[in-house]
Structure formats: structure tokens, C-alpha cells
PDB file of N, CA and C in Angstrom:
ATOM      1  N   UNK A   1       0.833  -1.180   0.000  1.00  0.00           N
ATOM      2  CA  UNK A   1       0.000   0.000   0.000  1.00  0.00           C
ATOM      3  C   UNK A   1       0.877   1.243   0.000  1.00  0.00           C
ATOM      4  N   UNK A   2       1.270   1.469   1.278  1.00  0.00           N
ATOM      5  CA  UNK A   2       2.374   2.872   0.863  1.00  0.00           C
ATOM      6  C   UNK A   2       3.742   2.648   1.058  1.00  0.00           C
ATOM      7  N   UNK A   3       4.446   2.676  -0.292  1.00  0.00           N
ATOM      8  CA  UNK A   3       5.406   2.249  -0.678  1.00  0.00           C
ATOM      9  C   UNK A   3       6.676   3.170  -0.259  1.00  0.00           C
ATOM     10  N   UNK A   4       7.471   2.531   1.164  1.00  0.00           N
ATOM     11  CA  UNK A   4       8.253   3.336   1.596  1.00  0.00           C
ATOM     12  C   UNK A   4       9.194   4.436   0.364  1.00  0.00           C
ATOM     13  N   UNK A   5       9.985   3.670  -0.294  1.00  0.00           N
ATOM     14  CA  UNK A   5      10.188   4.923  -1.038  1.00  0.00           C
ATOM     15  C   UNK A   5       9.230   5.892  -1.875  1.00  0.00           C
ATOM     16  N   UNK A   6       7.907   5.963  -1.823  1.00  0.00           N
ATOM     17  CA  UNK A   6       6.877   7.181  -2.412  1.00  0.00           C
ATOM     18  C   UNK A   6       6.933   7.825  -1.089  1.00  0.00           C
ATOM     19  N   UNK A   7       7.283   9.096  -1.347  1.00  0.00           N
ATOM     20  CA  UNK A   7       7.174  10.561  -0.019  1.00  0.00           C
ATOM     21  C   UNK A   7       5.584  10.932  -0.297  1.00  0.00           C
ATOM     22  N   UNK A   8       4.978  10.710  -1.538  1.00  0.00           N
ATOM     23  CA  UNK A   8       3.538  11.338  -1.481  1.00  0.00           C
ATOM     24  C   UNK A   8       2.726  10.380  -1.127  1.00  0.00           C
ATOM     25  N   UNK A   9       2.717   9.386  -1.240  1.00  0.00           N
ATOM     26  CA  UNK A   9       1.706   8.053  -0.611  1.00  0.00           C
ATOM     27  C   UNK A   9       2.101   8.043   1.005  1.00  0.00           C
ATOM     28  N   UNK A  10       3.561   8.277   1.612  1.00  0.00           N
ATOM     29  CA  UNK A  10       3.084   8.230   2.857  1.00  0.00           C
ATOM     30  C   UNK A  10       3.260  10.010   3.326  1.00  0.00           C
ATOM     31  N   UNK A  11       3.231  10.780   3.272  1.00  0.00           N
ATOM     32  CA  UNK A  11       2.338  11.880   3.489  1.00  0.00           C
ATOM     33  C   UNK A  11       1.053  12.104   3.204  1.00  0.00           C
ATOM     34  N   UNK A  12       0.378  10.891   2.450  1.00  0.00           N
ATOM     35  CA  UNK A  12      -1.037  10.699   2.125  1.00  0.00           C
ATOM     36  C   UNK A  12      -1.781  10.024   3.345  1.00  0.00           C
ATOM     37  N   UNK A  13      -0.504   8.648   3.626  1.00  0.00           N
ATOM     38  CA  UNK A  13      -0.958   8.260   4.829  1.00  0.00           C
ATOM     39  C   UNK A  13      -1.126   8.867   5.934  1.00  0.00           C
ATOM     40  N   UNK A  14      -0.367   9.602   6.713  1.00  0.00           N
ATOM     41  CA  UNK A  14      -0.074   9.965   7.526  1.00  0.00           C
ATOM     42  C   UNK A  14      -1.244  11.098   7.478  1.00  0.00           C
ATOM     43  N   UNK A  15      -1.443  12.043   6.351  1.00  0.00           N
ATOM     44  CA  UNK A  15      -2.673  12.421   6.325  1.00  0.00           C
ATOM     45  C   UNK A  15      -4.421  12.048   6.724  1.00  0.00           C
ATOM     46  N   UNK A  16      -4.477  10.679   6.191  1.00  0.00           N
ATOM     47  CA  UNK A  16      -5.841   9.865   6.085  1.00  0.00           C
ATOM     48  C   UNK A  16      -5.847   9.378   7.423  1.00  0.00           C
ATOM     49  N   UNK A  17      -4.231   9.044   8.207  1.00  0.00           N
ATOM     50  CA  UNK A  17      -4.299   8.733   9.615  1.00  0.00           C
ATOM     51  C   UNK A  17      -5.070   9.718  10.327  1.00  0.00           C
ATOM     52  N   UNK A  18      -4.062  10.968  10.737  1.00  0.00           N
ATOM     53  CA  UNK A  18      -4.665  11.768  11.172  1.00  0.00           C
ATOM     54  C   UNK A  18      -6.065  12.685  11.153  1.00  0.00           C
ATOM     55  N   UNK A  19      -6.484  12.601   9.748  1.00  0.00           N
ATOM     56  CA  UNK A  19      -7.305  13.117   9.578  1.00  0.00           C
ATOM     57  C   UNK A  19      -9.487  12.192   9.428  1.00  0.00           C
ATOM     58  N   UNK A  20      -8.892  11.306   8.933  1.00  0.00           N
ATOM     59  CA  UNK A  20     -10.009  10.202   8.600  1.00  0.00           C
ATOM     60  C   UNK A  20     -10.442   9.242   9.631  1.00  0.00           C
ATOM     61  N   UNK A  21     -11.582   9.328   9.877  1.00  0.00           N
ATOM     62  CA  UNK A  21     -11.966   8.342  11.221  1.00  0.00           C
ATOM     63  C   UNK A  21     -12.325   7.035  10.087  1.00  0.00           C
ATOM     64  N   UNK A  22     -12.936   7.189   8.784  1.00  0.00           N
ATOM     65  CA  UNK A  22     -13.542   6.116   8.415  1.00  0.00           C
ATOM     66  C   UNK A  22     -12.022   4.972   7.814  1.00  0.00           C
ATOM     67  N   UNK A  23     -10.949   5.931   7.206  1.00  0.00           N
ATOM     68  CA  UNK A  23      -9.166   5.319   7.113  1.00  0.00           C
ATOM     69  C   UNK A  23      -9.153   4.587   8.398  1.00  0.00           C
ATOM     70  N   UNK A  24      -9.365   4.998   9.582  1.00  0.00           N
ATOM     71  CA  UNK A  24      -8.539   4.611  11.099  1.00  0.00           C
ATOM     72  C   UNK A  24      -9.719   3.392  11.464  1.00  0.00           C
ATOM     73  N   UNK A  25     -10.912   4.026  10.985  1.00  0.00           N
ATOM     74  CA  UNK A  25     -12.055   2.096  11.406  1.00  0.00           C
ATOM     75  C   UNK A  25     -11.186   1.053  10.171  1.00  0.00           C
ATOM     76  N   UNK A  26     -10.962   1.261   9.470  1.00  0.00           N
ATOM     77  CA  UNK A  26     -10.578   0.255   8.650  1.00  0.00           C
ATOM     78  C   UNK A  26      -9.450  -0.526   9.188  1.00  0.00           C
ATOM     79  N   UNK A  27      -8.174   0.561   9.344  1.00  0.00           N
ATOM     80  CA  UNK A  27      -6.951   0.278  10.048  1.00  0.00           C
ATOM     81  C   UNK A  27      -7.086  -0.765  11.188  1.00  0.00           C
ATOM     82  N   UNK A  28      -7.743  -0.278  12.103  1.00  0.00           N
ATOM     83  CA  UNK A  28      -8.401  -1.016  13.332  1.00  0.00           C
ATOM     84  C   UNK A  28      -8.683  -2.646  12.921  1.00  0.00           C
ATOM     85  N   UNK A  29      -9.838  -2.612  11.834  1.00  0.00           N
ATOM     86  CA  UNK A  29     -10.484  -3.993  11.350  1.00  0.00           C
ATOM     87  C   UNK A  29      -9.080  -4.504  10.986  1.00  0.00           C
ATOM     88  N   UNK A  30      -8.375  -4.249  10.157  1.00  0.00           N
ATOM     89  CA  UNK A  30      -7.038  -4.613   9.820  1.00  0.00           C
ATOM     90  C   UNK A  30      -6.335  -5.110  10.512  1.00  0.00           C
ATOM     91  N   UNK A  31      -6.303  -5.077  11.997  1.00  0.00           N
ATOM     92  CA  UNK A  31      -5.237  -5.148  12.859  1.00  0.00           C
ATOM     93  C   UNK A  31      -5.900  -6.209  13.497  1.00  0.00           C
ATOM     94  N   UNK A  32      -7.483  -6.191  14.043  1.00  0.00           N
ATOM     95  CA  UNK A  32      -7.862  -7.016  14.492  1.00  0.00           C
ATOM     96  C   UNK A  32      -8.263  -8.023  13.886  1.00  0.00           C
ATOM     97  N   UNK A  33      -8.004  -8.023  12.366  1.00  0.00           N
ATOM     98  CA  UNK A  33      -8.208  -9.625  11.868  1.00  0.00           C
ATOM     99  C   UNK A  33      -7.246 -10.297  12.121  1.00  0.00           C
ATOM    100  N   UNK A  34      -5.807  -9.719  12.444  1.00  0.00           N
ATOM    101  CA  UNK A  34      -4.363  -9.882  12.109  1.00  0.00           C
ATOM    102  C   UNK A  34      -4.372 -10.738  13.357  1.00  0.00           C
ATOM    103  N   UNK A  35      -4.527  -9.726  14.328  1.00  0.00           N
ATOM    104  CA  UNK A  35      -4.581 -10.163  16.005  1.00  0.00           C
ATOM    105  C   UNK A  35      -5.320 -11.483  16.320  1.00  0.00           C
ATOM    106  N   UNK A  36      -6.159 -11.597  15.780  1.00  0.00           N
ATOM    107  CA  UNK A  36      -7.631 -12.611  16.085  1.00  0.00           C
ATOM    108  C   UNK A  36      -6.947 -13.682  15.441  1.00  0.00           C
ATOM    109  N   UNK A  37      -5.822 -13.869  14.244  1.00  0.00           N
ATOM    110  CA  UNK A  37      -6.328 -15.185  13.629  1.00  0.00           C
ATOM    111  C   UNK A  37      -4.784 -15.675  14.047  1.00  0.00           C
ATOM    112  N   UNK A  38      -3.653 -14.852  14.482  1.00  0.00           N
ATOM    113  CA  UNK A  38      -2.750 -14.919  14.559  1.00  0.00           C
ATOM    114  C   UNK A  38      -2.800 -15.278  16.711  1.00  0.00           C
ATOM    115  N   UNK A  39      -3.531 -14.879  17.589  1.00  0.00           N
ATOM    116  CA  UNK A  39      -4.212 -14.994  18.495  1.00  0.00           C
ATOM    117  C   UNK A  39      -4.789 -16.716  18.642  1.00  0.00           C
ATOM    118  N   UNK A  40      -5.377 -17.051  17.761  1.00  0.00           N
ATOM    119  CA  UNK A  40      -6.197 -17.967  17.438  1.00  0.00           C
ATOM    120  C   UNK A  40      -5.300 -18.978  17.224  1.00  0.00           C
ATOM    121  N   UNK A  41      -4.035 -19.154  16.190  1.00  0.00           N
ATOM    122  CA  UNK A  41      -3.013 -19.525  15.818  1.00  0.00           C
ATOM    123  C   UNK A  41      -2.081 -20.270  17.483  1.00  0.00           C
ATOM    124  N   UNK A  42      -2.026 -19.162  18.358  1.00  0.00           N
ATOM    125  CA  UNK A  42      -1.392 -19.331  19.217  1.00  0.00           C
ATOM    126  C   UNK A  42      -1.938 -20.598  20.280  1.00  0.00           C
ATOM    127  N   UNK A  43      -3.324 -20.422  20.224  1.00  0.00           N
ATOM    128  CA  UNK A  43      -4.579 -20.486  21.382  1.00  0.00           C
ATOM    129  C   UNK A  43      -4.115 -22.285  20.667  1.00  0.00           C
ATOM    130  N   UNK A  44      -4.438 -22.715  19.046  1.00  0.00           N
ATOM    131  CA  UNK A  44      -4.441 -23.656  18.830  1.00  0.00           C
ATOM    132  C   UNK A  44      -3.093 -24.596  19.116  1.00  0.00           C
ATOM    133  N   UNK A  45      -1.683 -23.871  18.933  1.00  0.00           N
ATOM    134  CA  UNK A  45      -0.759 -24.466  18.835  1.00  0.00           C
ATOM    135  C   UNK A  45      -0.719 -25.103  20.842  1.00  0.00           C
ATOM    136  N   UNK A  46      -1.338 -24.305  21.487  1.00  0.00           N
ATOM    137  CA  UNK A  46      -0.621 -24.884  23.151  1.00  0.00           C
ATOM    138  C   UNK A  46      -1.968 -25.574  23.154  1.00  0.00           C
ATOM    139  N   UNK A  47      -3.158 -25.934  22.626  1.00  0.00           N
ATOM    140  CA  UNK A  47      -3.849 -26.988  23.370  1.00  0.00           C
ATOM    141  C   UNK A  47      -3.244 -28.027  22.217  1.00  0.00           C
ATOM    142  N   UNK A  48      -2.894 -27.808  21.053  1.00  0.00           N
ATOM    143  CA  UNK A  48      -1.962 -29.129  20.619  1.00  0.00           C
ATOM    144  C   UNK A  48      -0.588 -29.527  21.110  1.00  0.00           C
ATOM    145  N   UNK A  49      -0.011 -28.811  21.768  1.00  0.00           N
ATOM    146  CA  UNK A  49       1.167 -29.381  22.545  1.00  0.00           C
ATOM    147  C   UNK A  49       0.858 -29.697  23.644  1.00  0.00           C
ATOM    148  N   UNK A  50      -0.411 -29.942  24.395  1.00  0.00           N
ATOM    149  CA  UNK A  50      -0.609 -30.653  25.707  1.00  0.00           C
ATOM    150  C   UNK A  50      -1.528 -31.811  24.903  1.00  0.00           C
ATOM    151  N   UNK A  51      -2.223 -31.778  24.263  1.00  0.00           N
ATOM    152  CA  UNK A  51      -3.092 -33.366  23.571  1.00  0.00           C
ATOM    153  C   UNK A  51      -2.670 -33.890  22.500  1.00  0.00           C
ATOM    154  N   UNK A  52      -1.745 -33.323  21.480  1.00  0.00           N
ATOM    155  CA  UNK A  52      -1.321 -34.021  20.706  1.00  0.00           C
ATOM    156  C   UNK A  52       0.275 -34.733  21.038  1.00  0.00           C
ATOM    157  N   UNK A  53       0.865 -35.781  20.885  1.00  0.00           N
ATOM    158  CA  UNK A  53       2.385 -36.440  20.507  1.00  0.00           C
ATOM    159  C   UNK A  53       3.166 -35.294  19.962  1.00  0.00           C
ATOM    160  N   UNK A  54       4.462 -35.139  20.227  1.00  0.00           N
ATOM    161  CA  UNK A  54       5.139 -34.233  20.319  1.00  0.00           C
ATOM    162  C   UNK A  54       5.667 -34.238  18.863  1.00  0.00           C
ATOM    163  N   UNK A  55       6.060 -35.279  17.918  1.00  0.00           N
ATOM    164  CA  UNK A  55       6.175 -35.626  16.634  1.00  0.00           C
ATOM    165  C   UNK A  55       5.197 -35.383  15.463  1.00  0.00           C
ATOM    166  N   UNK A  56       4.114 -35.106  16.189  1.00  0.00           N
ATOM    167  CA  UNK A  56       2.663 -34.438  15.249  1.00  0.00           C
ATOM    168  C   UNK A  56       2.980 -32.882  15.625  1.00  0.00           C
ATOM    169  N   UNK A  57       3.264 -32.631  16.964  1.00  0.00           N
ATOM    170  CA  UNK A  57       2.906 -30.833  16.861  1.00  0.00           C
ATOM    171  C   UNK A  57       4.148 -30.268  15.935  1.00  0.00           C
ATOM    172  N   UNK A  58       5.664 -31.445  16.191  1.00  0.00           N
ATOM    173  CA  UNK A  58       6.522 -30.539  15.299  1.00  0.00           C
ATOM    174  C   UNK A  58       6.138 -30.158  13.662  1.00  0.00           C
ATOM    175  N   UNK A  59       5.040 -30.768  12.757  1.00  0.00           N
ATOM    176  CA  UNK A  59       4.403 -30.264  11.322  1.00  0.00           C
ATOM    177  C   UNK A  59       3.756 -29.903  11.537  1.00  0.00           C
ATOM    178  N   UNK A  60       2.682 -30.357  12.698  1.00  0.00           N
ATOM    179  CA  UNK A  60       1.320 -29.184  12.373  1.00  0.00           C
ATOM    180  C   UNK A  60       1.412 -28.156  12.694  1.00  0.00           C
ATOM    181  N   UNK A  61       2.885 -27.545  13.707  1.00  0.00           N
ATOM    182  CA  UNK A  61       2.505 -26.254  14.293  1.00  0.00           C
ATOM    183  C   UNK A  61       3.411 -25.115  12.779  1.00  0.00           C
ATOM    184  N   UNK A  62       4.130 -25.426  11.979  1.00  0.00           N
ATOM    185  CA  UNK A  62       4.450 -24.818  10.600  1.00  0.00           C
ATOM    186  C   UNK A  62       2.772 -24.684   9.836  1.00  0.00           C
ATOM    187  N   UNK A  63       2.227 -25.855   9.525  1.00  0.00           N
ATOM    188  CA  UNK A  63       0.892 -25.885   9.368  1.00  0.00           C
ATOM    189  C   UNK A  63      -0.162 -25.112   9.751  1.00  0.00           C
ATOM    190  N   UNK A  64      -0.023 -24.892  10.767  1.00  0.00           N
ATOM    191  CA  UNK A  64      -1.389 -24.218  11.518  1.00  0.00           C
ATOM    192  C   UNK A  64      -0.682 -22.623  11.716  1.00  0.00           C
ATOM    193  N   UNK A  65       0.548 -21.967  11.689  1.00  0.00           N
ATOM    194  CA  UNK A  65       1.111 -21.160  11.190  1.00  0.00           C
ATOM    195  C   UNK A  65       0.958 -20.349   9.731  1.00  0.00           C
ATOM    196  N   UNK A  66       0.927 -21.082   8.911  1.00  0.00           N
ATOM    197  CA  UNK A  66       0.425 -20.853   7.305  1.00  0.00           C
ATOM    198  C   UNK A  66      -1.071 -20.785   6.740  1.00  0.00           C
ATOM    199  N   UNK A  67      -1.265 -21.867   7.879  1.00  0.00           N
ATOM    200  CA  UNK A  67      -2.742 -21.528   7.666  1.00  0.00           C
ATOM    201  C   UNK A  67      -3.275 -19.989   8.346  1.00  0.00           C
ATOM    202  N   UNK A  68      -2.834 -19.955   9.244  1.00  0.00           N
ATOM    203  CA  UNK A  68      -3.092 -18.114  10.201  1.00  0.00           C
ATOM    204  C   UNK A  68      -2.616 -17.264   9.343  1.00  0.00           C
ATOM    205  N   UNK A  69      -1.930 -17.479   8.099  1.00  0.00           N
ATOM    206  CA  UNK A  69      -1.526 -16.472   7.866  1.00  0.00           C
ATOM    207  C   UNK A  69      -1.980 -16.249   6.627  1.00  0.00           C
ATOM    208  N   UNK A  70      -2.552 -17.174   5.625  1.00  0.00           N
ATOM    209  CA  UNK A  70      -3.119 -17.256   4.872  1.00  0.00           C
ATOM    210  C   UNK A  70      -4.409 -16.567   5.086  1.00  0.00           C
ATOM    211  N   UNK A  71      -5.283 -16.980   6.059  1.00  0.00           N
ATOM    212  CA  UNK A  71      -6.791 -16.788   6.361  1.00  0.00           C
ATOM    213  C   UNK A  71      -6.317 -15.570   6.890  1.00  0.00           C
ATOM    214  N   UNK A  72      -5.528 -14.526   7.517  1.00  0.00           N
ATOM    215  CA  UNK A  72      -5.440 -13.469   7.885  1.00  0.00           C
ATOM    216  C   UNK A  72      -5.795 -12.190   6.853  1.00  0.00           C
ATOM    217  N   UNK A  73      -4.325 -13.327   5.791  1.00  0.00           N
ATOM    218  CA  UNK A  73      -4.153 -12.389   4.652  1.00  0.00           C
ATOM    219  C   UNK A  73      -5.635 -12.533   3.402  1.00  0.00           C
ATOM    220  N   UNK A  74      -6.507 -13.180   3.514  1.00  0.00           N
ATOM    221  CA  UNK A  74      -7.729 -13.200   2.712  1.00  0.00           C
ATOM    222  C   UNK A  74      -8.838 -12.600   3.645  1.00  0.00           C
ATOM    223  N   UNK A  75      -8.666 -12.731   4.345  1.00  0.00           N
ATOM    224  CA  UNK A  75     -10.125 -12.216   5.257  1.00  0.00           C
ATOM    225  C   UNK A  75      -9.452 -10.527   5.216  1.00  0.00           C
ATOM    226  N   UNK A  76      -8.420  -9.743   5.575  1.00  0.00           N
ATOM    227  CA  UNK A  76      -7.996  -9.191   6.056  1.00  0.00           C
ATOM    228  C   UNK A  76      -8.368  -7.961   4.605  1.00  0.00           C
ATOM    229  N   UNK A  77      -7.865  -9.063   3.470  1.00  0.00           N
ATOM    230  CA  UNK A  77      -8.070  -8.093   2.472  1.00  0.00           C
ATOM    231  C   UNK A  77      -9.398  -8.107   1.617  1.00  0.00           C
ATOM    232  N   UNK A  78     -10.551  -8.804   2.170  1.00  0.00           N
ATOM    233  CA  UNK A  78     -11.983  -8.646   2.341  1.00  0.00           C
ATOM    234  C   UNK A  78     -12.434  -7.076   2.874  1.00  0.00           C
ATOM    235  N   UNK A  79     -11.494  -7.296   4.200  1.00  0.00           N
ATOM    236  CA  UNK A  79     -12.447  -6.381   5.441  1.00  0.00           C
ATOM    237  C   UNK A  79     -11.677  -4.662   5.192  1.00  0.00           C
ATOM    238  N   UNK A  80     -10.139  -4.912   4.461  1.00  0.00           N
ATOM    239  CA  UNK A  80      -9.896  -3.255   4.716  1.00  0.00           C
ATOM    240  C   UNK A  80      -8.838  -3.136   3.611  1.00  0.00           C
ATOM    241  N   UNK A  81      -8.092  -4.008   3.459  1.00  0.00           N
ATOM    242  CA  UNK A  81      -7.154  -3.603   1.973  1.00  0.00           C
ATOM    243  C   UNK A  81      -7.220  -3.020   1.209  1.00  0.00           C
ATOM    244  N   UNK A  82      -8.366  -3.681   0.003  1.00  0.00           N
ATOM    245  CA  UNK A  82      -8.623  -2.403  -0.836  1.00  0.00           C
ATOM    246  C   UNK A  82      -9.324  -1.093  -1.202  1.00  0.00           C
ATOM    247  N   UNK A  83     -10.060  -1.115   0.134  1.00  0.00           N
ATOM    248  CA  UNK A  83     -10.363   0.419   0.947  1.00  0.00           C
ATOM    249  C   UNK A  83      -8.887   1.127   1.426  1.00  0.00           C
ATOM    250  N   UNK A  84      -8.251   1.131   1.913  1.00  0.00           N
ATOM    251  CA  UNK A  84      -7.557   1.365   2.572  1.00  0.00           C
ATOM    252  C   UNK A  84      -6.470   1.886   1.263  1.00  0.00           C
ATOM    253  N   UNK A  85      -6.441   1.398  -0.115  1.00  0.00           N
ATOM    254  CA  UNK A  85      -5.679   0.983  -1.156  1.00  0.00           C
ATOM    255  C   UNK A  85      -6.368   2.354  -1.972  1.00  0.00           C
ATOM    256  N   UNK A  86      -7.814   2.183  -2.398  1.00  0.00           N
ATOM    257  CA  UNK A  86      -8.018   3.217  -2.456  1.00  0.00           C
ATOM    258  C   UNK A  86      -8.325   4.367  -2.300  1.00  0.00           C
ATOM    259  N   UNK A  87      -8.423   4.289  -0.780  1.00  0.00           N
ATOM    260  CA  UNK A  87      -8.114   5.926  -0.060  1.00  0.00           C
ATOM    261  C   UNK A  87      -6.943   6.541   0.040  1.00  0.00           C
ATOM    262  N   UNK A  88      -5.809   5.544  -0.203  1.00  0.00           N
ATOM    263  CA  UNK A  88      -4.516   6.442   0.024  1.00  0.00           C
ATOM    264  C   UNK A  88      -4.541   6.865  -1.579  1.00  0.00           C
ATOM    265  N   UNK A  89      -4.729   5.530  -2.966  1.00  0.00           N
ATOM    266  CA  UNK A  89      -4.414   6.489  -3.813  1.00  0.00           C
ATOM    267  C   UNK A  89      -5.424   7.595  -4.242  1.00  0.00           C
ATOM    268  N   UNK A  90      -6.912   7.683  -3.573  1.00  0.00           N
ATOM    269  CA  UNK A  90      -7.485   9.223  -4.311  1.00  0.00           C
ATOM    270  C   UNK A  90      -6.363   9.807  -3.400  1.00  0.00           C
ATOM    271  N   UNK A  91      -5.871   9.912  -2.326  1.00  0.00           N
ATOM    272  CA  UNK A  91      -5.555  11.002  -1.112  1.00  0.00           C
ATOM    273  C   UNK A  91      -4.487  11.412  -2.035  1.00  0.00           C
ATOM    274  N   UNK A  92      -3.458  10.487  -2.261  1.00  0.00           N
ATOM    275  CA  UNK A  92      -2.069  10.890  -2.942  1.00  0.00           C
ATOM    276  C   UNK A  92      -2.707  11.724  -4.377  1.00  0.00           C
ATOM    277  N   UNK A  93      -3.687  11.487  -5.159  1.00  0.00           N
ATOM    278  CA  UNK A  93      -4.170  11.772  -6.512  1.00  0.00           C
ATOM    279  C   UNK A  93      -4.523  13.444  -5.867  1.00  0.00           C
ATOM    280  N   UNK A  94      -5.661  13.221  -5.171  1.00  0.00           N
ATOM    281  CA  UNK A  94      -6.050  14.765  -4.982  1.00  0.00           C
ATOM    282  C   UNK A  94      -4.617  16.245  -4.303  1.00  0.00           C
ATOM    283  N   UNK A  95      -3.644  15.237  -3.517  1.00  0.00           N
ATOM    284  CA  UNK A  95      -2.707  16.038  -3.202  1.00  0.00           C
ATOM    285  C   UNK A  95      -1.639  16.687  -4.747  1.00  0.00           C
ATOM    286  N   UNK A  96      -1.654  15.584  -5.454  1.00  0.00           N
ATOM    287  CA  UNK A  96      -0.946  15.574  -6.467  1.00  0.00           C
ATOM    288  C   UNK A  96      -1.270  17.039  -7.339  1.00  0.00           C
ATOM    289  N   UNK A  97      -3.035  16.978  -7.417  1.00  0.00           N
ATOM    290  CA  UNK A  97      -3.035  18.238  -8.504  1.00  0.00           C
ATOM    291  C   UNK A  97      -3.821  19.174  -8.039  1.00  0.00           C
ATOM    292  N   UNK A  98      -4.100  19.221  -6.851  1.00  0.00           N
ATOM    293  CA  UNK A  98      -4.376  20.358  -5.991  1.00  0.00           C
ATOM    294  C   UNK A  98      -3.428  21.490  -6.019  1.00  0.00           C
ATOM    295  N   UNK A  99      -3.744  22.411  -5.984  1.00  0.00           N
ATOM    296  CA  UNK A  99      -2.698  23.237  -6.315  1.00  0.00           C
ATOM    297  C   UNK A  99      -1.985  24.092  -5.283  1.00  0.00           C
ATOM    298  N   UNK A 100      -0.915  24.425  -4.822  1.00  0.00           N
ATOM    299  CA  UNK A 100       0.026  24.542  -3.562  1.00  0.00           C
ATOM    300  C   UNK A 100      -0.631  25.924  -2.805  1.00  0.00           C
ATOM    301  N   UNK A 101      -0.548  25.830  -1.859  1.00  0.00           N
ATOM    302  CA  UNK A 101      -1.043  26.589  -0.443  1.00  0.00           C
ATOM    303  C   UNK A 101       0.146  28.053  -0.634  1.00  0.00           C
ATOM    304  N   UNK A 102      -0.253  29.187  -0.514  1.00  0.00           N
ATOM    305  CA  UNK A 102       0.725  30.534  -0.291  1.00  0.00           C
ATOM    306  C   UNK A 102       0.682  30.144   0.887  1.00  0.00           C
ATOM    307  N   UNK A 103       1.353  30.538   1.034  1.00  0.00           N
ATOM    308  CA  UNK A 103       2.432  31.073   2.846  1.00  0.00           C
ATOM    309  C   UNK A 103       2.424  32.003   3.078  1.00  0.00           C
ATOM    310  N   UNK A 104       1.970  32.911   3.629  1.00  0.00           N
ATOM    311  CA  UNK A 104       2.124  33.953   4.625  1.00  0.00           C
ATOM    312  C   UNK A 104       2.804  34.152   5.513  1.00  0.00           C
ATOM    313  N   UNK A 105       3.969  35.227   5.539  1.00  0.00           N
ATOM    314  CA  UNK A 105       4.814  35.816   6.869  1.00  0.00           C
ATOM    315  C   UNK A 105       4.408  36.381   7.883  1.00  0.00           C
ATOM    316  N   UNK A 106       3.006  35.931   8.076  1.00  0.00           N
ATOM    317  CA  UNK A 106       2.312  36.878   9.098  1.00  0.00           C
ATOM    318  C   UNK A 106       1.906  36.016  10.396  1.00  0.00           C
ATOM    319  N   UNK A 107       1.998  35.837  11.185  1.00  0.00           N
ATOM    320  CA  UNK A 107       1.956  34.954  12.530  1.00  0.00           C
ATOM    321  C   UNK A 107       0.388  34.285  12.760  1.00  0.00           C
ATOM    322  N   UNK A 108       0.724  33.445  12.778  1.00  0.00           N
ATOM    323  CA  UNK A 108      -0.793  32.273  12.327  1.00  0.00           C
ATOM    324  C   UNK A 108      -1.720  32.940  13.607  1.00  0.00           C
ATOM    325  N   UNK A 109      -3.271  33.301  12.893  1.00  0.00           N
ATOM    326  CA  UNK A 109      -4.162  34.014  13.585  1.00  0.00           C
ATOM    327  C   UNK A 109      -3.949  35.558  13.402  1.00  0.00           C
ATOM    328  N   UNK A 110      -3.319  35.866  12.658  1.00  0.00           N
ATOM    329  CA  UNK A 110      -3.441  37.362  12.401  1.00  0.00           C
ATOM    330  C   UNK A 110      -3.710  37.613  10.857  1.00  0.00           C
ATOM    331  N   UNK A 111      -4.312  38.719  10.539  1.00  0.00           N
ATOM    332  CA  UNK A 111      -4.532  39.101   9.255  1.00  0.00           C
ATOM    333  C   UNK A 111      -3.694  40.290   8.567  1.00  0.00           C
ATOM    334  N   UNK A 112      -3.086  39.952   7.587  1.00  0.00           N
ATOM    335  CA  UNK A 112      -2.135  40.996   7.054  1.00  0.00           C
ATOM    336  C   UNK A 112      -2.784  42.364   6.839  1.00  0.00           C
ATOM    337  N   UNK A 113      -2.291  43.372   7.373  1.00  0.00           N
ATOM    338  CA  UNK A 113      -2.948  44.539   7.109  1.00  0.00           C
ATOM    339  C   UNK A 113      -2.542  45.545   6.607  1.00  0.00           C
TER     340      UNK A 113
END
């Protein structure tokens, strides 16, 4: 999504952060699919190392690893990815040809007179 070397996609971000509650619900869903399945991942691997043979948990727990991360990464990009994908690029688009802000030497809250 925002591609460390683009300076305008993450000043887009950092924008939609600060500024967008509906960017930051998404973010949120994002994190908590991440948390939940990766959470879930964990929850499964220790009741299989107390009931399963120790020679089964060493594949299934790579297994049940890939699988968390798989179902993270599909559910995840259901619930906020490509929202999230295309709010940064209108954000970066509209910054792009918007046209630049004057500056004023005059001390913020006063009117030049």
C-alpha cells in the first residue's frame, strides 16, 4: 500500500491517519483480523502441545502457522485492503493536482494589514 520509497503516498498516509476516522475504522479492522487469527493460531498451537504427541505438533505447528496467515491475509483483504488501497491512492491523486497553499509571513491568527 504505501510504498516506503513514495514521499507522497506516505504523506497521504499519515494524512488519512490523522485526519479520517472512516481510514482509522478500517486500520483497526485490519489489525484485528491480524490479532484474532494470529491470536487464534497461538490459542491452537498450546492446546496441541498438551493433547497431541510431540512428533505431530513438530508439522502441524508450521501448518497451523500458514494456515493463520493465509486466512489473515484473505479475510484481512476482504475487510480493509482495498479500501484502505483506495483511499490512500485518491488522497495521494487529490494532493498531487491540488494546487500549492501561499504562505504567509504573518503569525498564524493574524490578518495581514
Amino acid at each position: 500500500m504505501a510504498d516506503p520509497g513514495d514521499a507522497a503516498k506516505g504523506a497521504a498516509w499519515d494524512r488519512l491517519t490523522a485526519r479520517s476516522a472512516r481510514f482509522r475504522r478500517v486500520q483497526s479492522r485490519h489489525s484485528a483480523v491480524w490479532g484474532a487469527a494470529l491470536l487464534g493460531e497461538c490459542v491452537a498451537r498450546v492446546i496441541g502441545a498438551f493433547t497431541l504427541p510431540v512428533d505431530t505438533m513438530v508439522w502441524l505447528g508450521t501448518v497451523m502457522l500458514v494456515v493463520a496467515i493465509v486466512v489473515a491475509t484473505v479475510v484481512s483483504g476482504m475487510v480493509g485492503i482495498q479500501t484502505m488501497a483506495r483511499m490512500l491512492a485518491a488522497e495521494a491523486a487529490d494532493t498531487a493536482t491540488a494546487p500549492a497553499r501561499s504562505v504567509s509571513a504573518a503569525p498564524a491568527g493574524t490578518a495581514a494589514r
